[in-house]
C-alpha atoms as a PDB file:
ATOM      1  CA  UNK A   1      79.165-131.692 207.152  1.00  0.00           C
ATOM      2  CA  UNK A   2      82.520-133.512 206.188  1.00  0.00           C
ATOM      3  CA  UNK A   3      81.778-137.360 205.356  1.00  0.00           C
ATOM      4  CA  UNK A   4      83.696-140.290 206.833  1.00  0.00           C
ATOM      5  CA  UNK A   5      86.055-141.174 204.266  1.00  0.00           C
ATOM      6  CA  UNK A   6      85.313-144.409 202.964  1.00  0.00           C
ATOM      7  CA  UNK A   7      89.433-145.705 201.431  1.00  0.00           C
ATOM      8  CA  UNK A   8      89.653-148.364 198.727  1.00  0.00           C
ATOM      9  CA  UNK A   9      92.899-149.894 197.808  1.00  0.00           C
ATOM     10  CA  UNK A  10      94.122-148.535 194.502  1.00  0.00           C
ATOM     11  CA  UNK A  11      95.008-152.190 192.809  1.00  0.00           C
ATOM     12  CA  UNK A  12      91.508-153.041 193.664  1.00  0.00           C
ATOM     13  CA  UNK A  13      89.514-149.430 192.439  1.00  0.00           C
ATOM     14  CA  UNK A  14      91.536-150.436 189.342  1.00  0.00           C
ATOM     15  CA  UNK A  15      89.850-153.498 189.017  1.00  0.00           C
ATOM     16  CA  UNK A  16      86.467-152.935 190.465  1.00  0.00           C
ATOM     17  CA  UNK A  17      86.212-149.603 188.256  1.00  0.00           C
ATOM     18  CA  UNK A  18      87.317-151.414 184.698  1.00  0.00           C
ATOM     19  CA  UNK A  19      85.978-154.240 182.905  1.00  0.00           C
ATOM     20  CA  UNK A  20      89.488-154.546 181.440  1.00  0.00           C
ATOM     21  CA  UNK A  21      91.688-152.996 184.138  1.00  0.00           C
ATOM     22  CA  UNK A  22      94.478-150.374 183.164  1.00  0.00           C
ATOM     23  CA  UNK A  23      98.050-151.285 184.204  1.00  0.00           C
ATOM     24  CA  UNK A  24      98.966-151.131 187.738  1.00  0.00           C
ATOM     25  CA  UNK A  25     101.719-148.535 186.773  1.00  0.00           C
ATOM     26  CA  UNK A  26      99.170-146.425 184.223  1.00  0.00           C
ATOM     27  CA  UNK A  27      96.849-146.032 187.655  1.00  0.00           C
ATOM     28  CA  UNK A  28      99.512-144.737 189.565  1.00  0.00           C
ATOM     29  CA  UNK A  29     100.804-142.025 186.805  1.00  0.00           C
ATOM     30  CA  UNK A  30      96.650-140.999 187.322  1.00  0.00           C
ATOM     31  CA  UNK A  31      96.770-140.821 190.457  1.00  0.00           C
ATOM     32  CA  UNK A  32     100.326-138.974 191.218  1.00  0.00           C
ATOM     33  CA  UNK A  33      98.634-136.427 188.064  1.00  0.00           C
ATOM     34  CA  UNK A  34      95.631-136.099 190.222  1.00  0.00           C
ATOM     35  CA  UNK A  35      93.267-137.436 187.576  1.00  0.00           C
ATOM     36  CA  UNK A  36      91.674-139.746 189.905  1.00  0.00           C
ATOM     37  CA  UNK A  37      89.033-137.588 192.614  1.00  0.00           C
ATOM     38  CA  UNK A  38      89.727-138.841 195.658  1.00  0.00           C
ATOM     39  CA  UNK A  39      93.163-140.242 195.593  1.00  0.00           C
ATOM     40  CA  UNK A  40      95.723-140.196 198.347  1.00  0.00           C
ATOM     41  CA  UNK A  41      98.633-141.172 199.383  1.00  0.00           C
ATOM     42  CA  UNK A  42      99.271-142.671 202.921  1.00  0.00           C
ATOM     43  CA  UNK A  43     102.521-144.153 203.628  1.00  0.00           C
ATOM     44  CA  UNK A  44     103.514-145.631 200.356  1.00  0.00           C
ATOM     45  CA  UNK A  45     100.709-146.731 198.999  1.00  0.00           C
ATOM     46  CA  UNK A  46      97.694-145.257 196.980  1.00  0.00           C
ATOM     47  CA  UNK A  47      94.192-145.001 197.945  1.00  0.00           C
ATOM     48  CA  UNK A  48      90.656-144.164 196.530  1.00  0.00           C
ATOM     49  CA  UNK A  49      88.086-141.745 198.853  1.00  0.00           C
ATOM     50  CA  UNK A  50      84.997-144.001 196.828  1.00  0.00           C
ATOM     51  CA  UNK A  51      82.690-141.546 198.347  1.00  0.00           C
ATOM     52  CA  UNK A  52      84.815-137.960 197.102  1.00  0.00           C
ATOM     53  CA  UNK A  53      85.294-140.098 193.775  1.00  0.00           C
ATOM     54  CA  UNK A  54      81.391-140.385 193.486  1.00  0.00           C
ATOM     55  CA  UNK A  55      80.698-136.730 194.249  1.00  0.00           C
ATOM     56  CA  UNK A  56      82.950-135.560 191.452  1.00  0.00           C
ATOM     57  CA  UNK A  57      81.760-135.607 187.738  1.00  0.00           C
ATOM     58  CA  UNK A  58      84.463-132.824 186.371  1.00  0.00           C
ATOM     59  CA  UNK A  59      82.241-130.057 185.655  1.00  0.00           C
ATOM     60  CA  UNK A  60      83.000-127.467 188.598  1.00  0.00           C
ATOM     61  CA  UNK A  61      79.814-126.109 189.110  1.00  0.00           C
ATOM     62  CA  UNK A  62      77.974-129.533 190.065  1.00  0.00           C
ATOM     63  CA  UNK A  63      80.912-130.569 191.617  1.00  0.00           C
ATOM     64  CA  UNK A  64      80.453-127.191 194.011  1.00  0.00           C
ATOM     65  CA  UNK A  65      76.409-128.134 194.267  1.00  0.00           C
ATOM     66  CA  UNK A  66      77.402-131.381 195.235  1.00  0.00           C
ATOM     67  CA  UNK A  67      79.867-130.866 197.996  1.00  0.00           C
ATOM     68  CA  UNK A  68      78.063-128.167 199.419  1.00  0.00           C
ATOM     69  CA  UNK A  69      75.554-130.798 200.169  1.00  0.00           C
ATOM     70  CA  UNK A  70      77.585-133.192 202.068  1.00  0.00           C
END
């Protein structure tokens, strides 16, 4: 079952996410690298799928076990 995408901003991920927040411009390079689960791009600006971000923790095979029980 595909989840509801649940979109946060990318300025504020970057500061709700960071005790001391990366620059705005270091965020975007992330992002546009795809080194931030759950980023997209709509329109021109940058956004966070919290819940996709949450269900990825870089190792593959959890990150299979973990989607598959969406």
């Amino acid at each position: 079952m595909e989840h509801m995408p649940k979109l946060m901003p990318l300025e504020k991920w970057r500061t709700e996410r960071f005790t001391h927040p990366p620059g705005k411009s270091t965020v975007r390079k992330w992002a546009n690298r795809g080194d931030i689960p759950g980023a997209k791009k709509i329109g021109g600006s940058w956004f966070v799928d919290i819940i996709e971000e949450q269900l990825t923790t870089g190792d593959e095979l959890v990150d299979s076990v973990l989607r598959a029980g969406r």
